[in-house]
Protein backbone atom coordinates (compact mmCIF):
# COMPACT_ATOMS: atom_id res chain seq x y z
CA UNK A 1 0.00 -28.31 1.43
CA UNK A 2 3.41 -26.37 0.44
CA UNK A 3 3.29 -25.46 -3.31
CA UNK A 4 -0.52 -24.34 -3.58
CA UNK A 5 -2.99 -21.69 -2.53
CA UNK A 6 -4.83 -22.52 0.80
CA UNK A 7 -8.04 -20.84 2.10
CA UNK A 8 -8.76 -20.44 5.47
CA UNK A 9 -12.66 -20.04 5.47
CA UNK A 10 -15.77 -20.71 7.79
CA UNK A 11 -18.98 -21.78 7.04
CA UNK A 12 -21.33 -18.74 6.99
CA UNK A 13 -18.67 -16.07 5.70
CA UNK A 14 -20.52 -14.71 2.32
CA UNK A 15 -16.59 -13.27 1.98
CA UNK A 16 -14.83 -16.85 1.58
CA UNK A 17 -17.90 -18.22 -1.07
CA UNK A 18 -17.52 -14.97 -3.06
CA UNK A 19 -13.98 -15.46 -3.86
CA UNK A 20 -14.31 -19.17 -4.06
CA UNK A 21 -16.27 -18.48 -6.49
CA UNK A 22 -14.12 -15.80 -8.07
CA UNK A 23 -11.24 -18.52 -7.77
CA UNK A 24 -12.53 -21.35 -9.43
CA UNK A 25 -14.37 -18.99 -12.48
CA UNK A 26 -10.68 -18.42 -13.09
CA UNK A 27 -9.42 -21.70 -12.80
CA UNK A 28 -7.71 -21.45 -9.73
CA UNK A 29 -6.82 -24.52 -7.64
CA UNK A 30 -6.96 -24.24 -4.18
CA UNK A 31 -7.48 -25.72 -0.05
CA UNK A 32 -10.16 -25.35 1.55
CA UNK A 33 -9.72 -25.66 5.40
CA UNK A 34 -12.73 -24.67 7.88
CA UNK A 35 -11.47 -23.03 10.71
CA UNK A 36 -13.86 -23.75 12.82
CA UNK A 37 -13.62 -27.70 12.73
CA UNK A 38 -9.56 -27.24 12.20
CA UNK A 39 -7.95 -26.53 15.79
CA UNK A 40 -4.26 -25.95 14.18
CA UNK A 41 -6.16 -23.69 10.94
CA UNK A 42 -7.78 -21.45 13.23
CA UNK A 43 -4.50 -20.60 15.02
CA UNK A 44 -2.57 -20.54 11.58
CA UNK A 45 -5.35 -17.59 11.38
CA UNK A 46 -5.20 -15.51 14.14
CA UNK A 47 -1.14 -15.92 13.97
CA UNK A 48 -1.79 -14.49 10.76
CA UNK A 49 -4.16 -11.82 11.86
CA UNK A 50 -3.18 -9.98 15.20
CA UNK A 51 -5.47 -12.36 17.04
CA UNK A 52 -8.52 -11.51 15.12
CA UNK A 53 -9.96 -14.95 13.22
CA UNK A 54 -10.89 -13.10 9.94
CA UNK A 55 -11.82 -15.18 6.84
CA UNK A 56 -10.89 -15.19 4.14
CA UNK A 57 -7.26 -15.59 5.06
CA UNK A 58 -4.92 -16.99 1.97
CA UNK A 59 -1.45 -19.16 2.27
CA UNK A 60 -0.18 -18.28 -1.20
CA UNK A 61 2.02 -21.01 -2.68
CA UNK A 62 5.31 -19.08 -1.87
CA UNK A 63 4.33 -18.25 1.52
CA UNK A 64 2.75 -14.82 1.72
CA UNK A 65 -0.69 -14.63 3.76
CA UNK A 66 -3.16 -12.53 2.27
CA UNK A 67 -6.64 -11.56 4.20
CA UNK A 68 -9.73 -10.87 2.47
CA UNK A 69 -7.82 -9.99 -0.31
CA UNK A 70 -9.72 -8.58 -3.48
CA UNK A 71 -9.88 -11.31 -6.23
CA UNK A 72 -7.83 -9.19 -8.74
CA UNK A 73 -5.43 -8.22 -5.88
CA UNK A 74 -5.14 -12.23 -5.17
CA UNK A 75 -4.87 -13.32 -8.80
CA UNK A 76 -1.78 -10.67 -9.39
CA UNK A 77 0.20 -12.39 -6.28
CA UNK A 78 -0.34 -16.05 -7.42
CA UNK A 79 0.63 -14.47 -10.87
């Protein structure tokens, strides 16, 4: 999935559908991987965040991990 924005999300996290939501009014692109049914996503997230599994956590295309990042916040790192 190199080359474009991944979202690490669960379920019942109002978080994740609000920028979802944010992401595709804006025309965003992105993966959507459930952590909870995605053994090898769910350690990518709590790699990412100091053993805590907190959604929304981000794989921007060029790397950088974002978590719960404000959508303006998001939309200035993807650029």
């Amino acid at each position: 999935m190199s080359g474009r924005l991944t979202m690490y999300t669960t379920t019942w996290c109002g978080y994740c559908v609000r920028l979802k939501h944010g992401l595709q009014r804006a025309g965003i692109d992105f993966d959507e991987v459930n952590i909870e049914t995605d053994r090898d996503a769910e350690e990518f997230v709590l790699n990412a965040n100091n053993g805590m599994a907190t959604v929304p956590t981000l794989k921007l295309p060029n790397g950088e991990v974002m978590t719960n990042p404000p959508l303006p916040a998001l939309l200035a790192a993807i650029g």
